[in-house]
Structures are given as structure tokens and as C-alpha cells.
PDB file of N, CA and C in Angstrom:
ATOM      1  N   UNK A   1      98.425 104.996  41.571  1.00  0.00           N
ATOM      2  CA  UNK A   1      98.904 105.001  42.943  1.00  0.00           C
ATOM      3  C   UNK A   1      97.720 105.248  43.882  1.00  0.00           C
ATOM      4  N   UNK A   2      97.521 104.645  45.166  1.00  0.00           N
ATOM      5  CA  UNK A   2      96.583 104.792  45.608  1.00  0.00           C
ATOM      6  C   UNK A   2      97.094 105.411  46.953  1.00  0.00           C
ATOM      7  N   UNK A   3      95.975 106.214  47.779  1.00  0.00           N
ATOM      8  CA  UNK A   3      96.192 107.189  48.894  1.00  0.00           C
ATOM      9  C   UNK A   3      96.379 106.063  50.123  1.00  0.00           C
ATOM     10  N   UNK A   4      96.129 104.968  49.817  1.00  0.00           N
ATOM     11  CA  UNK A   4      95.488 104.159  51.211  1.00  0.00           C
ATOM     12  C   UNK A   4      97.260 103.976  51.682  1.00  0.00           C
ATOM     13  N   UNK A   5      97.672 104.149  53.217  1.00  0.00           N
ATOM     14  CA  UNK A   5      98.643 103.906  53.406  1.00  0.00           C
ATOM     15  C   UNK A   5      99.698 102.626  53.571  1.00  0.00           C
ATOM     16  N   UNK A   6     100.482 102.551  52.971  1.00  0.00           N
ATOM     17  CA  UNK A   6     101.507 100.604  53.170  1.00  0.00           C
ATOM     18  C   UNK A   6     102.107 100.407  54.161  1.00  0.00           C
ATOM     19  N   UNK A   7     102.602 101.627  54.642  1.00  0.00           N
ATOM     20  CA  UNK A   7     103.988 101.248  55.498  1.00  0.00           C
ATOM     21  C   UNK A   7     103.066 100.175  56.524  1.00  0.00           C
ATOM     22  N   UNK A   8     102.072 100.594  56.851  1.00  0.00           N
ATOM     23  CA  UNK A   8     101.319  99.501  58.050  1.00  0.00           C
ATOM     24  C   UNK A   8     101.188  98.267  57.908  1.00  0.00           C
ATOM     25  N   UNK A   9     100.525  97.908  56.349  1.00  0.00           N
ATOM     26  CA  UNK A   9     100.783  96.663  55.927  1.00  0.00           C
ATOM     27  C   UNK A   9     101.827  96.066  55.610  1.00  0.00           C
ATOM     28  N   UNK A  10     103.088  96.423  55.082  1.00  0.00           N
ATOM     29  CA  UNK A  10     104.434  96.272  54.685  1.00  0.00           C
ATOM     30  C   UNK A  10     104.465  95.564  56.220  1.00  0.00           C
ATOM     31  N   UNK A  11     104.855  96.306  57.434  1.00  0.00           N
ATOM     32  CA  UNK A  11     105.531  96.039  58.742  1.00  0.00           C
ATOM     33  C   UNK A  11     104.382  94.673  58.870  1.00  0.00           C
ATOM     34  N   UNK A  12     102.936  94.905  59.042  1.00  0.00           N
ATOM     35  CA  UNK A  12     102.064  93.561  59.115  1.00  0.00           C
ATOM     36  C   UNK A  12     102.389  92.111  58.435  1.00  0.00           C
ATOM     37  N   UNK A  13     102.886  92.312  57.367  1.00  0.00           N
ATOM     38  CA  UNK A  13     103.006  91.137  56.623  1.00  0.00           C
ATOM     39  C   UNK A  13     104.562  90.473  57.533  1.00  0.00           C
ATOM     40  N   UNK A  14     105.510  91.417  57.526  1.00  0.00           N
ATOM     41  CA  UNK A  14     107.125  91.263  58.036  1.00  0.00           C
ATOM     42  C   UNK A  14     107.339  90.881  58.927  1.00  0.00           C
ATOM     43  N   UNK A  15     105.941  91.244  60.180  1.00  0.00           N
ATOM     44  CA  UNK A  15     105.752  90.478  61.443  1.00  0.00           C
ATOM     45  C   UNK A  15     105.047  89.278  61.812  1.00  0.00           C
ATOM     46  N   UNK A  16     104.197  89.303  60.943  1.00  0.00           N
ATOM     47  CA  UNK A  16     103.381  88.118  60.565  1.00  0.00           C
ATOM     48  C   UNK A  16     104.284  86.665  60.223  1.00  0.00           C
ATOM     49  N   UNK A  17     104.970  87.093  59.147  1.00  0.00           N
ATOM     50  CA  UNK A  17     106.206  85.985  58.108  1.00  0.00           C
ATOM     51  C   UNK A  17     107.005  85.633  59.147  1.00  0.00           C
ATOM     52  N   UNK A  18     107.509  86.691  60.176  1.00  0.00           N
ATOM     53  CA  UNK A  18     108.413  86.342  60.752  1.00  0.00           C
ATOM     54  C   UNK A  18     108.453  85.636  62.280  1.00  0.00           C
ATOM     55  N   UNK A  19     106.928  85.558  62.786  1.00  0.00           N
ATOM     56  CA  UNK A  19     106.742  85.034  63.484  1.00  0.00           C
ATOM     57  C   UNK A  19     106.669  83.168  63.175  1.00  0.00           C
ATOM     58  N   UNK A  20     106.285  82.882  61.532  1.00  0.00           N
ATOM     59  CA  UNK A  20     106.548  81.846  61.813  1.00  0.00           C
ATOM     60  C   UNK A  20     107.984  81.232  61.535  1.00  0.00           C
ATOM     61  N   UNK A  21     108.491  82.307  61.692  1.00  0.00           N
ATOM     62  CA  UNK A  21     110.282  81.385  61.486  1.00  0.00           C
ATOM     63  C   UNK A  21     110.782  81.760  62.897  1.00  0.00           C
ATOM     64  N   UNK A  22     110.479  82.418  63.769  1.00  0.00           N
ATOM     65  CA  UNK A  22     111.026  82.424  64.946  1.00  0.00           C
ATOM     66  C   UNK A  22     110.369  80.752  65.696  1.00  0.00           C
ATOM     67  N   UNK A  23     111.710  81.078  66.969  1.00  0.00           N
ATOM     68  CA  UNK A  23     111.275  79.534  67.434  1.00  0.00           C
ATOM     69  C   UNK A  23     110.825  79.729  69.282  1.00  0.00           C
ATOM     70  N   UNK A  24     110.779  80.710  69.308  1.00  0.00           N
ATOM     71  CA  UNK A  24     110.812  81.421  71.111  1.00  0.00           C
ATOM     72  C   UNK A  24     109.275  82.129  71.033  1.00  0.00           C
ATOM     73  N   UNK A  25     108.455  81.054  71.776  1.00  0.00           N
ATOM     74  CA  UNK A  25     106.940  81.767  71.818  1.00  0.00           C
ATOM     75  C   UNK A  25     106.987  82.986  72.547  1.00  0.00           C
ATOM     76  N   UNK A  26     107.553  83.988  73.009  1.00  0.00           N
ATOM     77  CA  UNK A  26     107.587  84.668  73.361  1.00  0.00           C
ATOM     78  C   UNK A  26     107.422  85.958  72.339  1.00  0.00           C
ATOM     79  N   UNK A  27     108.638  85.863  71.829  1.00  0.00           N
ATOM     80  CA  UNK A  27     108.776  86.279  70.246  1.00  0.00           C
ATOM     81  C   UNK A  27     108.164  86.118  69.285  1.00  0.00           C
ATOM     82  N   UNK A  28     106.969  85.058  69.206  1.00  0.00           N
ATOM     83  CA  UNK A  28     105.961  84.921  68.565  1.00  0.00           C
ATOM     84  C   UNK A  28     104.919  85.588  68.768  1.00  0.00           C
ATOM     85  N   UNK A  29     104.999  85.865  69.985  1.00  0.00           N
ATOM     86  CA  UNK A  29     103.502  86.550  70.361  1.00  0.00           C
ATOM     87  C   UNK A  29     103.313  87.791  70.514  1.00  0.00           C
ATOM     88  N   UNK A  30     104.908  88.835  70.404  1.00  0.00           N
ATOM     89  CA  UNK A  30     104.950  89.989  70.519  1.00  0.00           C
ATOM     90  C   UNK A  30     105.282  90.498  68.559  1.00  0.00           C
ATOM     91  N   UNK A  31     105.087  89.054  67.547  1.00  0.00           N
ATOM     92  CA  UNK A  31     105.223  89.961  66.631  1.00  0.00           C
ATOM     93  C   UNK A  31     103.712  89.765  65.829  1.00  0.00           C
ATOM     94  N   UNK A  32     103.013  88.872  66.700  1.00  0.00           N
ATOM     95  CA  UNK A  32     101.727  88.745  66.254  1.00  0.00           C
ATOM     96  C   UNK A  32     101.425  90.068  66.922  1.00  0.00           C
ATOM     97  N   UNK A  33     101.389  90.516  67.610  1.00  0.00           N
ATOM     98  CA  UNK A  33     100.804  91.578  68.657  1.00  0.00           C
ATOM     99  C   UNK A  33     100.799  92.684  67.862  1.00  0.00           C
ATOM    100  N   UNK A  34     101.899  92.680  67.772  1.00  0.00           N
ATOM    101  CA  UNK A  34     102.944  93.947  66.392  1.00  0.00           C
ATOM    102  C   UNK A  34     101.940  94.004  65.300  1.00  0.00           C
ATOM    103  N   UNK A  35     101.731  93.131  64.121  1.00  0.00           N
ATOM    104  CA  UNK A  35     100.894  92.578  63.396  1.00  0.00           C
ATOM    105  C   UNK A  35      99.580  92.970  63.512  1.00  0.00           C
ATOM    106  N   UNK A  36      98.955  93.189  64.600  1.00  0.00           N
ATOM    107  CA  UNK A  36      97.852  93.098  64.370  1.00  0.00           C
ATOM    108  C   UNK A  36      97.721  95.064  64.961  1.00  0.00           C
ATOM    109  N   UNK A  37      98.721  94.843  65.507  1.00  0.00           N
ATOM    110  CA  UNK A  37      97.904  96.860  65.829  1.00  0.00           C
ATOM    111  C   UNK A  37      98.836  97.437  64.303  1.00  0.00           C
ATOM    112  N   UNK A  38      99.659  96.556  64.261  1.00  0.00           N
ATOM    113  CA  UNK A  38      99.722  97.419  62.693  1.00  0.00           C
ATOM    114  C   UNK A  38      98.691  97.190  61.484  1.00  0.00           C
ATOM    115  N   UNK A  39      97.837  96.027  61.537  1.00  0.00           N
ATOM    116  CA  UNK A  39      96.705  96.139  60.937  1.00  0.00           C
ATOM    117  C   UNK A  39      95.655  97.034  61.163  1.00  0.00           C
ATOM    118  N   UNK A  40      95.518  97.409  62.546  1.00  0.00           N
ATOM    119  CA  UNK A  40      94.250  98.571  63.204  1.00  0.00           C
ATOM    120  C   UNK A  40      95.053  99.726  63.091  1.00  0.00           C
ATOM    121  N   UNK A  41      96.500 100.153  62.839  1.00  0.00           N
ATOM    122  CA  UNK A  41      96.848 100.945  62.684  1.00  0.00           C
ATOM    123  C   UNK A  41      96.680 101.460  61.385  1.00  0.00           C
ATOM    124  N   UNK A  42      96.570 100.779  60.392  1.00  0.00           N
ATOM    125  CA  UNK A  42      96.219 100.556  59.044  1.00  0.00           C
ATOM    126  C   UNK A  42      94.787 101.185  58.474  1.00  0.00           C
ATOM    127  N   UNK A  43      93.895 100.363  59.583  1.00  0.00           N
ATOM    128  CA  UNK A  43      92.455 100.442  59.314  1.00  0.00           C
ATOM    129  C   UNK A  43      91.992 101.816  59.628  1.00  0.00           C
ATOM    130  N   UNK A  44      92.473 102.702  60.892  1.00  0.00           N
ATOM    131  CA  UNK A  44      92.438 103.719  61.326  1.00  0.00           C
ATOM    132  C   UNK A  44      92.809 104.778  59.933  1.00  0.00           C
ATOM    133  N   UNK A  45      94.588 104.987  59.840  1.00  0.00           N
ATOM    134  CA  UNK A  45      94.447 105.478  58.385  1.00  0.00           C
ATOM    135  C   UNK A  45      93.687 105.250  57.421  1.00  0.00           C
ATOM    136  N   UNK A  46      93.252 104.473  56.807  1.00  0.00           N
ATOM    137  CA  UNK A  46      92.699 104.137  55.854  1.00  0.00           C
ATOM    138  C   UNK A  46      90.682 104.929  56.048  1.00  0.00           C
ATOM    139  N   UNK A  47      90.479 104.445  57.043  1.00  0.00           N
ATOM    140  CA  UNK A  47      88.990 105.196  57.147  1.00  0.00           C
ATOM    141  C   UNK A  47      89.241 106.880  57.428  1.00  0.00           C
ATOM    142  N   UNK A  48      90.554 107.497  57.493  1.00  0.00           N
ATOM    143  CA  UNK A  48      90.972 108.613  57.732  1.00  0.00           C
ATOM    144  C   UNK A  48      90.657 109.511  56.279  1.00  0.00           C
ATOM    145  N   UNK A  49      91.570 108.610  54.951  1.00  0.00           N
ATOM    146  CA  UNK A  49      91.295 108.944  54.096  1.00  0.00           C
ATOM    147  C   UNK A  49      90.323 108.901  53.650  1.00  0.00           C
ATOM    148  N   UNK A  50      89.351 107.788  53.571  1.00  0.00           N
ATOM    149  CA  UNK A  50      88.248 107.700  53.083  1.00  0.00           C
ATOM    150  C   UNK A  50      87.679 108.806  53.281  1.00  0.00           C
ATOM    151  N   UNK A  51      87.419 109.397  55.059  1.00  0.00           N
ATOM    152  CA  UNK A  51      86.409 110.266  55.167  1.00  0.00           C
ATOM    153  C   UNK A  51      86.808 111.974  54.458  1.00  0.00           C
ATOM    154  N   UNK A  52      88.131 112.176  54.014  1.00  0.00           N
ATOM    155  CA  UNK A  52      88.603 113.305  53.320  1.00  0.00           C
ATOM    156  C   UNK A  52      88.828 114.244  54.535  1.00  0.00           C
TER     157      UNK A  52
END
């Protein structure tokens, strides 16, 4: 099991997937948006643990 956290990536991937089945660019662009601070939200934890 590793320390690095999912839930960020889990929600990244879910917003990602699901932007391309939506059909309202609007809604596309707020789950790319989503997506990507849940990736820097990710990256943040992750160098959190690293540093102990």
C-alpha cells in the first residue's frame, strides 16, 4: 500500500472521463478545471509526504 494519496486522482480521472461524454461546453470546461486542480491538489499532497 502506498502513502501517496488517490482520492485526488480517483475524482481526476472521473472528471476527466466525464467530460468527454458530456455534450454542453460549459460543463466541459468546469470538469476539466475540476481535473486539473485535482491533479495540483494531488501533487501538493504527494510532495507533502515525500518531504515527511
Amino acid at each position: 500500500m502506498t502513502d501517496t494519496p488517490t482520492l485526488p486522482i480517483i475524482i481526476a480521472v472521473i472528471a476527466i472521463v466525464l467530460a468527454f461524454v458530456v455534450d454542453s461546453p460549459l460543463l466541459v470546461a468546469c470538469l476539466c478545471v475540476l481535473g486539473l486542480v485535482c491533479l495540483a491538489w494531488w501533487f501538493i499532497l504527494d510532495r507533502r509526504n515525500r518531504r515527511g
